[in-house]
C-alpha atoms as a PDB file:
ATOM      1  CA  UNK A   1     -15.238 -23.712   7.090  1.00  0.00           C
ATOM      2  CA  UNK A   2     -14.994 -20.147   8.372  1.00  0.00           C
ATOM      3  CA  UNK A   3     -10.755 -20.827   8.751  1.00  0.00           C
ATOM      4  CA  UNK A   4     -10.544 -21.909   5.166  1.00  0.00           C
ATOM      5  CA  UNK A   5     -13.189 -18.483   4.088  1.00  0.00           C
ATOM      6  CA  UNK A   6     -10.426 -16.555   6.155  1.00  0.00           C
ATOM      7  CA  UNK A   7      -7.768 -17.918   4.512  1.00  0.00           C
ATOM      8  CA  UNK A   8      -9.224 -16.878   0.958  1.00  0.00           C
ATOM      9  CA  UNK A   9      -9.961 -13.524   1.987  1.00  0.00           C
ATOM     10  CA  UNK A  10      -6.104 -13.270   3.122  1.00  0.00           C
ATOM     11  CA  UNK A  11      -4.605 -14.756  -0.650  1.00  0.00           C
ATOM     12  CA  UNK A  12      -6.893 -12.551  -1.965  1.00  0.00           C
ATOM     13  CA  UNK A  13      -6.397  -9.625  -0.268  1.00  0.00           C
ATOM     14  CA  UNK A  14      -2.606 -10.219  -0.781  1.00  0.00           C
ATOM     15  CA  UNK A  15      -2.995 -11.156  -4.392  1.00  0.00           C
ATOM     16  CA  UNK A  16      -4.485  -8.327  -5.205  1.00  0.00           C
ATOM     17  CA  UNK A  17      -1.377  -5.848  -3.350  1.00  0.00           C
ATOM     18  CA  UNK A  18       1.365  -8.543  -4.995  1.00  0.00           C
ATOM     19  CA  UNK A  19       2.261  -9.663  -1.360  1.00  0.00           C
ATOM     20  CA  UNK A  20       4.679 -12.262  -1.281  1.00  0.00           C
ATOM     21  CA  UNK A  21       6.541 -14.464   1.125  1.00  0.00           C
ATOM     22  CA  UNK A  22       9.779 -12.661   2.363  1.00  0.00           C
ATOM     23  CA  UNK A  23       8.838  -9.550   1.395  1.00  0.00           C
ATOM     24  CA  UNK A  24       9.583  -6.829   3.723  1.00  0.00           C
ATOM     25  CA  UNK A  25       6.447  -4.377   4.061  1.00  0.00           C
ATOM     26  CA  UNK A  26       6.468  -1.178   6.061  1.00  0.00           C
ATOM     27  CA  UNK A  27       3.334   0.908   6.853  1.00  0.00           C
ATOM     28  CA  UNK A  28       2.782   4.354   6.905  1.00  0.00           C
ATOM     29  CA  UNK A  29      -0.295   6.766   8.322  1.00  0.00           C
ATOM     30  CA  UNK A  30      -1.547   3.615  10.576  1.00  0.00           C
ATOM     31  CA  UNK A  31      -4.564   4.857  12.620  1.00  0.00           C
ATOM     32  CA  UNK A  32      -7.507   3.505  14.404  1.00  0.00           C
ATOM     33  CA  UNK A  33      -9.789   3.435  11.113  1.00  0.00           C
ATOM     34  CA  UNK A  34      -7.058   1.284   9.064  1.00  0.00           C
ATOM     35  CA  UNK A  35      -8.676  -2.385   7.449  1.00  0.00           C
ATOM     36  CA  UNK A  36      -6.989  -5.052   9.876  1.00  0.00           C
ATOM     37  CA  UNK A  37      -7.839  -7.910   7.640  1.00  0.00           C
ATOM     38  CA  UNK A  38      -4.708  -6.369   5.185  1.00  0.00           C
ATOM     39  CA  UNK A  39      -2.781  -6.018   7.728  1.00  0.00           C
ATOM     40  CA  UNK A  40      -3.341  -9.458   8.872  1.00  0.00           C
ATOM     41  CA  UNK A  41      -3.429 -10.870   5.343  1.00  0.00           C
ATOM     42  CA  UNK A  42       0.135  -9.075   4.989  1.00  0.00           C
ATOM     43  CA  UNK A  43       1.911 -10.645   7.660  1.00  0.00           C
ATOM     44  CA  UNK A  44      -0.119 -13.710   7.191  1.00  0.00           C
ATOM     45  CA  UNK A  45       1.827 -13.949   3.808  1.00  0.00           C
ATOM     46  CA  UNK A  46       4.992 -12.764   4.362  1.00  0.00           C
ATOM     47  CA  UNK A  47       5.064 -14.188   7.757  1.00  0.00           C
ATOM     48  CA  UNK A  48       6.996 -11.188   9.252  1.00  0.00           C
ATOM     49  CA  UNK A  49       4.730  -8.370  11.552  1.00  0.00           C
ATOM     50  CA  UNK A  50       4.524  -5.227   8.994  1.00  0.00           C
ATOM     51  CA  UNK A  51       7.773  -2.560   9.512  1.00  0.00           C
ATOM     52  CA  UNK A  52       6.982   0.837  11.152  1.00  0.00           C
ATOM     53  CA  UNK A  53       8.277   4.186  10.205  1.00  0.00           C
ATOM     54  CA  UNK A  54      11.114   4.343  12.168  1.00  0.00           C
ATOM     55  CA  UNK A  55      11.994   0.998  10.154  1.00  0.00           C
ATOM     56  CA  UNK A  56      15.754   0.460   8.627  1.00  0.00           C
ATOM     57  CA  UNK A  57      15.888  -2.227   6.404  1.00  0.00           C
ATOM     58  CA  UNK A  58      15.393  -2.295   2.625  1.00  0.00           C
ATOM     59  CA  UNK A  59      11.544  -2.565   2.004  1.00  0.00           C
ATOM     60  CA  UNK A  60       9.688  -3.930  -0.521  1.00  0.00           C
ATOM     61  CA  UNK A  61       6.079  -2.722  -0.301  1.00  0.00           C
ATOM     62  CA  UNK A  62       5.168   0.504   1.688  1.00  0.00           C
ATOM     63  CA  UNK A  63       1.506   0.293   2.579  1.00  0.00           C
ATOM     64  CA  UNK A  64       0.400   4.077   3.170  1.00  0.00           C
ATOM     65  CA  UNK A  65      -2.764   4.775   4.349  1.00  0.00           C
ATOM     66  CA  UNK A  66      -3.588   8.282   3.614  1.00  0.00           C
ATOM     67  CA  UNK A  67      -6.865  10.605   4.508  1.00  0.00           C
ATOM     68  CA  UNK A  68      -7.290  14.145   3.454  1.00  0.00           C
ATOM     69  CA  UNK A  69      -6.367  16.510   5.695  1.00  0.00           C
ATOM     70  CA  UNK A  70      -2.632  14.125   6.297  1.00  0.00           C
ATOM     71  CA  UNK A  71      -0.444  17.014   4.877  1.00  0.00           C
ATOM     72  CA  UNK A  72       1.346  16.815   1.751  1.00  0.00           C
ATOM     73  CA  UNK A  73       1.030  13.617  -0.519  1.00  0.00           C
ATOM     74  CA  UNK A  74       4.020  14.518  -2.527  1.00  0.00           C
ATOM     75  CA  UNK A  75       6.284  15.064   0.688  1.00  0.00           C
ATOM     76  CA  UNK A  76       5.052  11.997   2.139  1.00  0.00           C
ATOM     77  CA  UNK A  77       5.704   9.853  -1.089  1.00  0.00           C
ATOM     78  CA  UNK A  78       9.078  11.335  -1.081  1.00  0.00           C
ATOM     79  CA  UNK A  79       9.551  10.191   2.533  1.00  0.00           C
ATOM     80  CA  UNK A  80       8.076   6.453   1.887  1.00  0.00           C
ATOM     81  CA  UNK A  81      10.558   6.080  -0.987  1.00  0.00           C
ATOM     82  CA  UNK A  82      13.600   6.873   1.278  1.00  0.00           C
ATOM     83  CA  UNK A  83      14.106   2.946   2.346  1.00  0.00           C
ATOM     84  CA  UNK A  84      12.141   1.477  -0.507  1.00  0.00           C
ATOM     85  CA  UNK A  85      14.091  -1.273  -2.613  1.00  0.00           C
ATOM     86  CA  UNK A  86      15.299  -0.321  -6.432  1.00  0.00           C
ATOM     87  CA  UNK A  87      12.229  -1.985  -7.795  1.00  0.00           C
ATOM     88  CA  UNK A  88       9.574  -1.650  -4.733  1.00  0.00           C
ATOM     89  CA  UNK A  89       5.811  -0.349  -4.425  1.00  0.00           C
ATOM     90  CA  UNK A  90       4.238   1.910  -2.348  1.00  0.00           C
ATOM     91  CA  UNK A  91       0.612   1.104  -2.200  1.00  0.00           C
ATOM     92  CA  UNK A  92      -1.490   4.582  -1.492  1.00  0.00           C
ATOM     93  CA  UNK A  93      -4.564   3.786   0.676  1.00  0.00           C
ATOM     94  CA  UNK A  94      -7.009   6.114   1.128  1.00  0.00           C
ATOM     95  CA  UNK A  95     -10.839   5.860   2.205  1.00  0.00           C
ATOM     96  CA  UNK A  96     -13.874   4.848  -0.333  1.00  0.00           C
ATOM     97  CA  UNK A  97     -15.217   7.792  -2.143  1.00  0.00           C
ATOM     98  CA  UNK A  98     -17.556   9.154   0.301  1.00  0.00           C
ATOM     99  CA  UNK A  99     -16.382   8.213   3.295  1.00  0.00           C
ATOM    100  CA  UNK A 100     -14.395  10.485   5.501  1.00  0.00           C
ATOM    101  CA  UNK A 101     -10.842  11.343   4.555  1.00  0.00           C
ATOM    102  CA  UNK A 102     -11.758   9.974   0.709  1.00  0.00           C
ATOM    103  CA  UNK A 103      -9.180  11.876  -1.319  1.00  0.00           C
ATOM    104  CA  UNK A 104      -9.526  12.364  -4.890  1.00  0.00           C
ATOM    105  CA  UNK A 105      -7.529   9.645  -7.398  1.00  0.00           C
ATOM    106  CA  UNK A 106      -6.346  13.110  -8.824  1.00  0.00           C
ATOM    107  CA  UNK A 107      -4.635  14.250  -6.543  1.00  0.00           C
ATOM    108  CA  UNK A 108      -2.616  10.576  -5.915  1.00  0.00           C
ATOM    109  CA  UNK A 109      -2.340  10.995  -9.698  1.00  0.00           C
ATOM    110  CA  UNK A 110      -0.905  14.379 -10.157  1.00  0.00           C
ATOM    111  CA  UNK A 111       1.525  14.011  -6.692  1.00  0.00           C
ATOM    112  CA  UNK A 112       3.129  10.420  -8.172  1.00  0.00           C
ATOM    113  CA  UNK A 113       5.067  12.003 -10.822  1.00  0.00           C
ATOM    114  CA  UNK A 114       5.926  14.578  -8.651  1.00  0.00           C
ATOM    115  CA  UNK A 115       7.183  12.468  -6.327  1.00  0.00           C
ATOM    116  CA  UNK A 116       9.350  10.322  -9.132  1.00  0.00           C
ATOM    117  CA  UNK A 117       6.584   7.648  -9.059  1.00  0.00           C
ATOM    118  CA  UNK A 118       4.266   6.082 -11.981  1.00  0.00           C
ATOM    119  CA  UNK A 119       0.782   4.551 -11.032  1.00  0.00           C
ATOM    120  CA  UNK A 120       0.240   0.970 -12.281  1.00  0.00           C
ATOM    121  CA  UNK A 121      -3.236   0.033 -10.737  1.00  0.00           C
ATOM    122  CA  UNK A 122      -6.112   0.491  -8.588  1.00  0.00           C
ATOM    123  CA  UNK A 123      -7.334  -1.978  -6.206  1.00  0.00           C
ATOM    124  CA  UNK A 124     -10.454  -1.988  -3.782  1.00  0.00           C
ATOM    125  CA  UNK A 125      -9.730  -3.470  -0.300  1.00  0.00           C
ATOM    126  CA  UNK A 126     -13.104  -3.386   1.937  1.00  0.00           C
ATOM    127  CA  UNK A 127     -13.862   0.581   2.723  1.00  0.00           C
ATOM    128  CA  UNK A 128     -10.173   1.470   1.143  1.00  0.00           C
ATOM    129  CA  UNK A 129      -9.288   1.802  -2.238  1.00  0.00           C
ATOM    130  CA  UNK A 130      -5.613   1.646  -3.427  1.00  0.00           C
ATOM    131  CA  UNK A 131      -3.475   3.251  -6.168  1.00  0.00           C
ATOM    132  CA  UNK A 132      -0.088   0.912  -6.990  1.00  0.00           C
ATOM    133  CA  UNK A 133       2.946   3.847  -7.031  1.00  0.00           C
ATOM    134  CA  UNK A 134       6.399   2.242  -8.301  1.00  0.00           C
ATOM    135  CA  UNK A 135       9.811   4.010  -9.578  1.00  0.00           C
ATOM    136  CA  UNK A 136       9.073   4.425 -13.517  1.00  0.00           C
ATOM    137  CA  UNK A 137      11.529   1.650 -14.877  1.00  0.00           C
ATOM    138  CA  UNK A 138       9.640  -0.687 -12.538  1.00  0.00           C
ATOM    139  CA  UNK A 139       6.235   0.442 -13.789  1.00  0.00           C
ATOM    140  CA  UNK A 140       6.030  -2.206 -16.251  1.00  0.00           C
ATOM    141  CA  UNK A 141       6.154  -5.129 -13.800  1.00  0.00           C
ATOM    142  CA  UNK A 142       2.733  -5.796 -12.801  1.00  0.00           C
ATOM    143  CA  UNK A 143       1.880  -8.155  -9.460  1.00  0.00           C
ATOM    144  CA  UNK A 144       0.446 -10.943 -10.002  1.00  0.00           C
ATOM    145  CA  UNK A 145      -3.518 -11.279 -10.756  1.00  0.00           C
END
Protein backbone atom coordinates (compact mmCIF):
# COMPACT_ATOMS: atom_id res chain seq x y z
CA UNK A 1 0.00 0.00 0.00
CA UNK A 2 2.55 2.62 1.02
CA UNK A 3 4.58 1.73 -2.68
CA UNK A 4 1.44 2.35 -4.63
CA UNK A 5 0.72 5.96 -2.11
CA UNK A 6 4.42 6.70 -3.28
CA UNK A 7 3.84 6.14 -6.60
CA UNK A 8 0.79 8.69 -6.66
CA UNK A 9 2.60 11.25 -4.93
CA UNK A 10 5.41 10.88 -7.78
CA UNK A 11 2.57 11.18 -11.02
CA UNK A 12 1.34 13.80 -9.16
CA UNK A 13 4.08 15.66 -8.30
CA UNK A 14 5.23 15.25 -11.98
CA UNK A 15 1.84 16.03 -13.38
CA UNK A 16 1.64 18.96 -11.89
CA UNK A 17 5.56 20.28 -13.35
CA UNK A 18 4.49 18.52 -16.99
CA UNK A 19 7.31 15.88 -16.41
CA UNK A 20 7.47 13.46 -19.00
CA UNK A 21 9.35 10.37 -20.01
CA UNK A 22 12.57 11.35 -21.98
CA UNK A 23 12.62 14.59 -20.99
CA UNK A 24 15.89 15.97 -20.11
CA UNK A 25 15.66 18.10 -16.74
CA UNK A 26 18.53 20.08 -15.28
CA UNK A 27 18.51 21.67 -11.78
CA UNK A 28 19.67 24.75 -10.62
CA UNK A 29 20.30 26.36 -6.84
CA UNK A 30 20.20 22.57 -5.36
CA UNK A 31 20.88 22.85 -1.58
CA UNK A 32 20.34 20.93 1.53
CA UNK A 33 16.65 22.38 2.10
CA UNK A 34 15.47 21.30 -1.60
CA UNK A 35 11.97 18.77 -1.57
CA UNK A 36 13.59 15.26 -2.51
CA UNK A 37 10.29 13.72 -3.28
CA UNK A 38 10.47 16.11 -6.81
CA UNK A 39 13.51 15.24 -7.33
CA UNK A 40 12.76 11.67 -7.00
CA UNK A 41 9.38 11.97 -8.72
CA UNK A 42 11.51 13.64 -11.67
CA UNK A 43 13.82 11.01 -12.37
CA UNK A 44 11.26 8.52 -11.37
CA UNK A 45 9.43 9.76 -14.60
CA UNK A 46 11.84 10.49 -16.92
CA UNK A 47 13.96 7.71 -15.78
CA UNK A 48 17.25 9.68 -16.26
CA UNK A 49 19.12 11.24 -12.74
CA UNK A 50 18.28 15.20 -13.07
CA UNK A 51 21.29 17.27 -15.20
CA UNK A 52 23.57 19.61 -13.14
CA UNK A 53 24.79 22.99 -14.06
CA UNK A 54 27.73 22.19 -15.68
CA UNK A 55 25.22 20.06 -17.96
CA UNK A 56 25.59 20.16 -22.04
CA UNK A 57 22.83 18.74 -23.63
CA UNK A 58 19.61 20.37 -24.85
CA UNK A 59 17.19 20.51 -21.78
CA UNK A 60 13.78 20.45 -21.50
CA UNK A 61 12.74 21.53 -18.00
CA UNK A 62 15.16 23.56 -15.72
CA UNK A 63 14.04 23.07 -12.15
CA UNK A 64 15.51 26.22 -10.20
CA UNK A 65 15.21 26.41 -6.77
CA UNK A 66 15.66 29.90 -5.69
CA UNK A 67 15.74 31.66 -1.98
CA UNK A 68 16.14 35.31 -1.39
CA UNK A 69 19.29 36.41 -0.78
CA UNK A 70 20.57 33.91 -4.26
CA UNK A 71 21.65 37.07 -6.26
CA UNK A 72 19.97 38.24 -9.23
CA UNK A 73 16.75 36.39 -10.54
CA UNK A 74 16.95 38.01 -13.88
CA UNK A 75 20.76 37.01 -14.37
CA UNK A 76 20.09 33.65 -13.24
CA UNK A 77 17.00 33.15 -15.62
CA UNK A 78 19.20 34.39 -18.31
CA UNK A 79 21.80 31.75 -17.37
CA UNK A 80 19.09 28.72 -17.06
CA UNK A 81 17.86 29.60 -20.57
CA UNK A 82 21.39 29.23 -22.11
CA UNK A 83 20.89 25.22 -22.84
CA UNK A 84 17.13 25.23 -22.63
CA UNK A 85 15.30 23.65 -25.78
CA UNK A 86 13.26 26.17 -28.32
CA UNK A 87 10.07 25.36 -26.52
CA UNK A 88 11.35 24.37 -22.79
CA UNK A 89 10.33 25.49 -19.10
CA UNK A 90 12.12 26.63 -16.38
CA UNK A 91 10.20 25.94 -13.28
CA UNK A 92 11.16 28.80 -10.46
CA UNK A 93 11.09 27.20 -6.96
CA UNK A 94 11.22 29.15 -4.17
CA UNK A 95 10.15 28.54 -0.38
CA UNK A 96 6.32 28.84 1.00
CA UNK A 97 5.45 32.31 1.96
CA UNK A 98 6.81 32.51 5.34
CA UNK A 99 9.33 30.31 5.42
CA UNK A 100 12.91 31.31 5.06
CA UNK A 101 14.20 32.41 1.68
CA UNK A 102 10.20 32.91 0.56
CA UNK A 103 10.59 35.45 -2.23
CA UNK A 104 7.83 37.48 -3.38
CA UNK A 105 5.71 36.11 -6.74
CA UNK A 106 6.55 39.81 -7.75
CA UNK A 107 9.60 39.78 -8.05
CA UNK A 108 9.57 36.16 -10.25
CA UNK A 109 6.91 38.21 -12.06
CA UNK A 110 8.59 41.40 -12.88
CA UNK A 111 12.31 39.47 -13.58
CA UNK A 112 10.46 36.87 -16.32
CA UNK A 113 9.94 39.42 -18.87
CA UNK A 114 13.08 40.74 -18.20
CA UNK A 115 14.65 37.78 -18.70
CA UNK A 116 12.61 37.05 -22.23
CA UNK A 117 10.28 34.69 -20.27
CA UNK A 118 6.27 34.65 -19.80
CA UNK A 119 4.75 32.95 -16.61
CA UNK A 120 2.07 30.31 -17.35
CA UNK A 121 1.26 28.87 -13.80
CA UNK A 122 1.77 28.40 -10.25
CA UNK A 123 2.06 25.17 -8.60
CA UNK A 124 2.48 24.16 -4.81
CA UNK A 125 4.96 21.27 -4.21
CA UNK A 126 5.15 20.44 -0.26
CA UNK A 127 7.00 23.66 1.50
CA UNK A 128 7.87 25.06 -2.26
CA UNK A 129 5.77 26.84 -4.44
CA UNK A 130 6.51 27.13 -8.23
CA UNK A 131 6.02 29.73 -10.99
CA UNK A 132 6.04 27.92 -14.78
CA UNK A 133 8.62 30.48 -16.91
CA UNK A 134 8.61 29.52 -20.81
CA UNK A 135 9.94 31.58 -24.03
CA UNK A 136 6.67 33.72 -25.01
CA UNK A 137 5.65 31.78 -28.29
CA UNK A 138 5.65 28.70 -26.06
CA UNK A 139 3.51 30.35 -23.39
CA UNK A 140 0.42 29.08 -24.78
CA UNK A 141 1.22 25.37 -24.38
CA UNK A 142 0.12 24.42 -21.06
CA UNK A 143 1.38 20.84 -19.30
CA UNK A 144 -0.84 18.62 -18.81
CA UNK A 145 -3.44 18.76 -15.71
Amino acid sequence: MVAAEDAGRTSDIAGKLGIEPGQVVQELGYDSDVDEAVREAVEDVTGEDVLDEDAQEVIDVVLLWFREGDGDLVDTLVDARGMMADEGTIWVLTPKTGRPGHLEPSEIAEAAPTAGLAQTSNVTLGDWVGARLVPPKAARKRPPA
